[in-house]
C-alpha atoms as a PDB file:
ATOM      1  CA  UNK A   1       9.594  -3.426 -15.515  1.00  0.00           C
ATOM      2  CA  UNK A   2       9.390  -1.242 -12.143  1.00  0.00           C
ATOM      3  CA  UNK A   3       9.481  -4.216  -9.909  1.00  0.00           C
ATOM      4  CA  UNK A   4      12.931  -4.516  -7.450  1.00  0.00           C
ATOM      5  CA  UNK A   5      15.648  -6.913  -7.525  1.00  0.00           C
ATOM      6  CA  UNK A   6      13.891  -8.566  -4.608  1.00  0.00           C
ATOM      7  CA  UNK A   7      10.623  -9.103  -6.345  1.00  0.00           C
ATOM      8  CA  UNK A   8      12.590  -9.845  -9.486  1.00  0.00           C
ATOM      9  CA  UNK A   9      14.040 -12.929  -7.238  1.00  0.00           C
ATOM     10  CA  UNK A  10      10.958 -13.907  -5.539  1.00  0.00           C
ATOM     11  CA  UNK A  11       9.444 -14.737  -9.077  1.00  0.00           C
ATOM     12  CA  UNK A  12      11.801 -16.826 -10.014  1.00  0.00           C
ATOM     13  CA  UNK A  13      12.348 -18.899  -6.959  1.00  0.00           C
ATOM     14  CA  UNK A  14       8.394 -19.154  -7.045  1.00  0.00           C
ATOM     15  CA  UNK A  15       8.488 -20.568 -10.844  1.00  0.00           C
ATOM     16  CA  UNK A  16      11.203 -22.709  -9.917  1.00  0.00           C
ATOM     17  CA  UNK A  17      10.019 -23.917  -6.784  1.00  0.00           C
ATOM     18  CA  UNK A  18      10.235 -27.770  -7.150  1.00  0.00           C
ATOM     19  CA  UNK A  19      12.448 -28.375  -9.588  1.00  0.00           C
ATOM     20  CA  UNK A  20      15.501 -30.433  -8.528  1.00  0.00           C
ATOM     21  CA  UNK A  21      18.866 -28.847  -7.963  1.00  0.00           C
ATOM     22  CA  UNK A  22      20.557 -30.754 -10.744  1.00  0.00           C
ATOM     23  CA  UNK A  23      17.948 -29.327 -13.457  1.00  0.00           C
ATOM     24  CA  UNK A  24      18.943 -25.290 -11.845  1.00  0.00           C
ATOM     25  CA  UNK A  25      21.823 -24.484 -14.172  1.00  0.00           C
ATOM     26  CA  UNK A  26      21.526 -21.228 -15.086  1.00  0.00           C
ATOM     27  CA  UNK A  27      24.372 -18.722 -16.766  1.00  0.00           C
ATOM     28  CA  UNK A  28      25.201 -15.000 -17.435  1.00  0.00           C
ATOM     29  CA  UNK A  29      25.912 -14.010 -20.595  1.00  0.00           C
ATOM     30  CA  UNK A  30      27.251 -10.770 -22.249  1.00  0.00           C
ATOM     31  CA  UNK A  31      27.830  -9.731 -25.617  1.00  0.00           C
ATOM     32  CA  UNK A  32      29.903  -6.611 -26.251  1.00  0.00           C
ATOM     33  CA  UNK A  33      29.580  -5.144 -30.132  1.00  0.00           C
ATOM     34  CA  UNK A  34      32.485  -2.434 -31.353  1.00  0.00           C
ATOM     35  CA  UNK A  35      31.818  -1.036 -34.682  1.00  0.00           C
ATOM     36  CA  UNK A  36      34.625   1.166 -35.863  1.00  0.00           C
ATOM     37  CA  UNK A  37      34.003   4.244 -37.926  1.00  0.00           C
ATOM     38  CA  UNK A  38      34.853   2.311 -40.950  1.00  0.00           C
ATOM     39  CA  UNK A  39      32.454   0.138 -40.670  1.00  0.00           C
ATOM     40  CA  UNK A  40      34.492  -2.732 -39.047  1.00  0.00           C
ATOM     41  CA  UNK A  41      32.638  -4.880 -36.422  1.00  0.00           C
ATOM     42  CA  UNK A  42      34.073  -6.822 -33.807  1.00  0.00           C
ATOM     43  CA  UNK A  43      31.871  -8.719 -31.348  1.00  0.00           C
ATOM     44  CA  UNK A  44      32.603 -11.013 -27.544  1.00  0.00           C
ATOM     45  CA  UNK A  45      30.813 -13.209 -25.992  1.00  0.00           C
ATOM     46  CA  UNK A  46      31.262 -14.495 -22.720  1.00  0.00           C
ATOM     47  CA  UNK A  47      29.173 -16.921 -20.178  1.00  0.00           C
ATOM     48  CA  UNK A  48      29.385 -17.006 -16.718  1.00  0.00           C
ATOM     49  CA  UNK A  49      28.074 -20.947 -15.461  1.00  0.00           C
ATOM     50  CA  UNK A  50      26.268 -21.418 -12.274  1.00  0.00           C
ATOM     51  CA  UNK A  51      22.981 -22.588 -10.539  1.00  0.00           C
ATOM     52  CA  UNK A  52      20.077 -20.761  -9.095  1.00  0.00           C
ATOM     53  CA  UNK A  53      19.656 -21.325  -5.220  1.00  0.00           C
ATOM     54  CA  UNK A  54      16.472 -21.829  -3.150  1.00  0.00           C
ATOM     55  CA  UNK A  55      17.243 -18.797  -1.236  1.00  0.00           C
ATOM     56  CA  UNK A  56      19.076 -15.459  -1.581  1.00  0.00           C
ATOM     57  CA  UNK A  57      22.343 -14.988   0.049  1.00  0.00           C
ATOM     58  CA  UNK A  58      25.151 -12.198   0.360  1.00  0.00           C
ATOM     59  CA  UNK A  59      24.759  -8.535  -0.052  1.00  0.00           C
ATOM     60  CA  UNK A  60      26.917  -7.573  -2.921  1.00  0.00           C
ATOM     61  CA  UNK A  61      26.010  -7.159  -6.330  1.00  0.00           C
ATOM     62  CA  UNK A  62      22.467  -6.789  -7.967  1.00  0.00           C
ATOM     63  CA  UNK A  63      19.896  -8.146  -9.805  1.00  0.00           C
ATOM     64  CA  UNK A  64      19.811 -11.637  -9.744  1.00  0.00           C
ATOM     65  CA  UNK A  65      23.255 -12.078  -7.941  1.00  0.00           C
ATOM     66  CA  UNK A  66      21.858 -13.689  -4.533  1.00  0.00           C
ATOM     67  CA  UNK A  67      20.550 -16.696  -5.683  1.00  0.00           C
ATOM     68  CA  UNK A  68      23.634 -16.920  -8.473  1.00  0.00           C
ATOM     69  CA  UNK A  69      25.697 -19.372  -7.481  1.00  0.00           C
ATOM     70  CA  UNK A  70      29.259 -20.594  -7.970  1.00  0.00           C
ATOM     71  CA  UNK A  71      30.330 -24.329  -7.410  1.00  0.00           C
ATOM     72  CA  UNK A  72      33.881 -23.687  -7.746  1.00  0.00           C
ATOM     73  CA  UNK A  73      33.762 -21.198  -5.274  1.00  0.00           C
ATOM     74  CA  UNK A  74      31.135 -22.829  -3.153  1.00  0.00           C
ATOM     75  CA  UNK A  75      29.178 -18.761  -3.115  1.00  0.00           C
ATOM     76  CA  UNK A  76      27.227 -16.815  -5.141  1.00  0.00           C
ATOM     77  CA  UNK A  77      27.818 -13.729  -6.543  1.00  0.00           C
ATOM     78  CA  UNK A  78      26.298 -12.081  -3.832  1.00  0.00           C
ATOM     79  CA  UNK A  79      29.105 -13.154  -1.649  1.00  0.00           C
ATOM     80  CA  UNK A  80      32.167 -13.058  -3.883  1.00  0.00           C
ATOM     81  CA  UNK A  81      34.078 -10.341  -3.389  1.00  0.00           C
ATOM     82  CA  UNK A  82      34.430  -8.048  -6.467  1.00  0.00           C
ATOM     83  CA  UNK A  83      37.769  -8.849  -7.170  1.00  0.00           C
ATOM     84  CA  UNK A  84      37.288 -12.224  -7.768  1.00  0.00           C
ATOM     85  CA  UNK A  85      33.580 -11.389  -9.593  1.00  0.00           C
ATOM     86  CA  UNK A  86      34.939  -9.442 -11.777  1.00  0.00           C
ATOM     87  CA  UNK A  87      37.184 -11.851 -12.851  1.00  0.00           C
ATOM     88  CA  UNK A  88      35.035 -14.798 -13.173  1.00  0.00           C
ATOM     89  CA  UNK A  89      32.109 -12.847 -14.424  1.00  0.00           C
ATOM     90  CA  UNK A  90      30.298 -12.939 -17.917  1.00  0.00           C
ATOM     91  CA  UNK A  91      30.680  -8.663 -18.064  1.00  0.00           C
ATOM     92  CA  UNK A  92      34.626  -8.940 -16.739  1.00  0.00           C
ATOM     93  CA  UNK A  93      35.615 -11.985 -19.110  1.00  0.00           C
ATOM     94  CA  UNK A  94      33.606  -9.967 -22.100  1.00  0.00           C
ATOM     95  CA  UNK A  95      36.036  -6.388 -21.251  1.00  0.00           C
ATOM     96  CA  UNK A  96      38.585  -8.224 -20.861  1.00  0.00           C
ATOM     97  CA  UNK A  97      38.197  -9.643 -24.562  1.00  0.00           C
ATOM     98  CA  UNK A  98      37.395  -6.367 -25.698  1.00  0.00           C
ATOM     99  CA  UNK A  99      39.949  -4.454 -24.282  1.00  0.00           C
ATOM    100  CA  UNK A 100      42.331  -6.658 -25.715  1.00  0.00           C
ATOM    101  CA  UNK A 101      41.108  -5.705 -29.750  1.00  0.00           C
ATOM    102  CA  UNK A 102      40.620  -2.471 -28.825  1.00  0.00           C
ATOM    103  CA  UNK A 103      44.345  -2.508 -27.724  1.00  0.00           C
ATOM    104  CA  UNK A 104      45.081  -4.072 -31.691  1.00  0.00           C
ATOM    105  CA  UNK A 105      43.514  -1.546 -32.772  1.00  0.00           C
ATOM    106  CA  UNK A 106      45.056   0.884 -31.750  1.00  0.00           C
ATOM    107  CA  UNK A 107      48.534  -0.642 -32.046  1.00  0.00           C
ATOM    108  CA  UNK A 108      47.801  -1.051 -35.447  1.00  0.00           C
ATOM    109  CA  UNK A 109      47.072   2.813 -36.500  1.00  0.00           C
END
């Protein structure tokens, strides 16, 4: 890839330029795969639900998290603190999952 986060952004507000705000959902998503040494496979999946923005705003995060935004919270991920990011986000809601059968697991050995 090579290019920034910036440039990364710039593309796709430039392929989306024009297209109407209700047509801009967009979501995270993260899949998290455990495979146990024998051979048992567990696997999460979690979404995060938002809408890309015309422009970039906030300075936290990466990647695509300026023009992520968050109706509920009336932000993107940019702006959200990473408190509540974590909890609201595709990665945090996918750990959390997996913590949770990793904490079966080992209850149950």
């Amino acid at each position: 890839m090579g290019n920034t986060d910036e440039e990364k952004i710039d593309k796709v507000l430039k392929l989306m330029a024009g297209v109407p705000k209700h047509k801009r959902g967009a979501k995270f998503v993260c899949v998290l795969v455990l495979i146990t040494p024998n051979g048992k496979q567990y696997t999460v999946k979690e979404e995060c639900k938002g809408e890309i923005l015309d422009v970039p705003r906030g300075k936290y995060g990466f990647g695509y998290n300026p023009i992520f935004f968050i109706p509920e919270y009336n932000k993107t991920f940019a702006e959200l603190k990473s408190e509540i990011k974590n909890n609201i986000s595709h990665r945090g809601k996918a750990l959390k999952k997996m913590n949770k059968i990793l904490e079966k697991i080992s209850s149950q050995q």
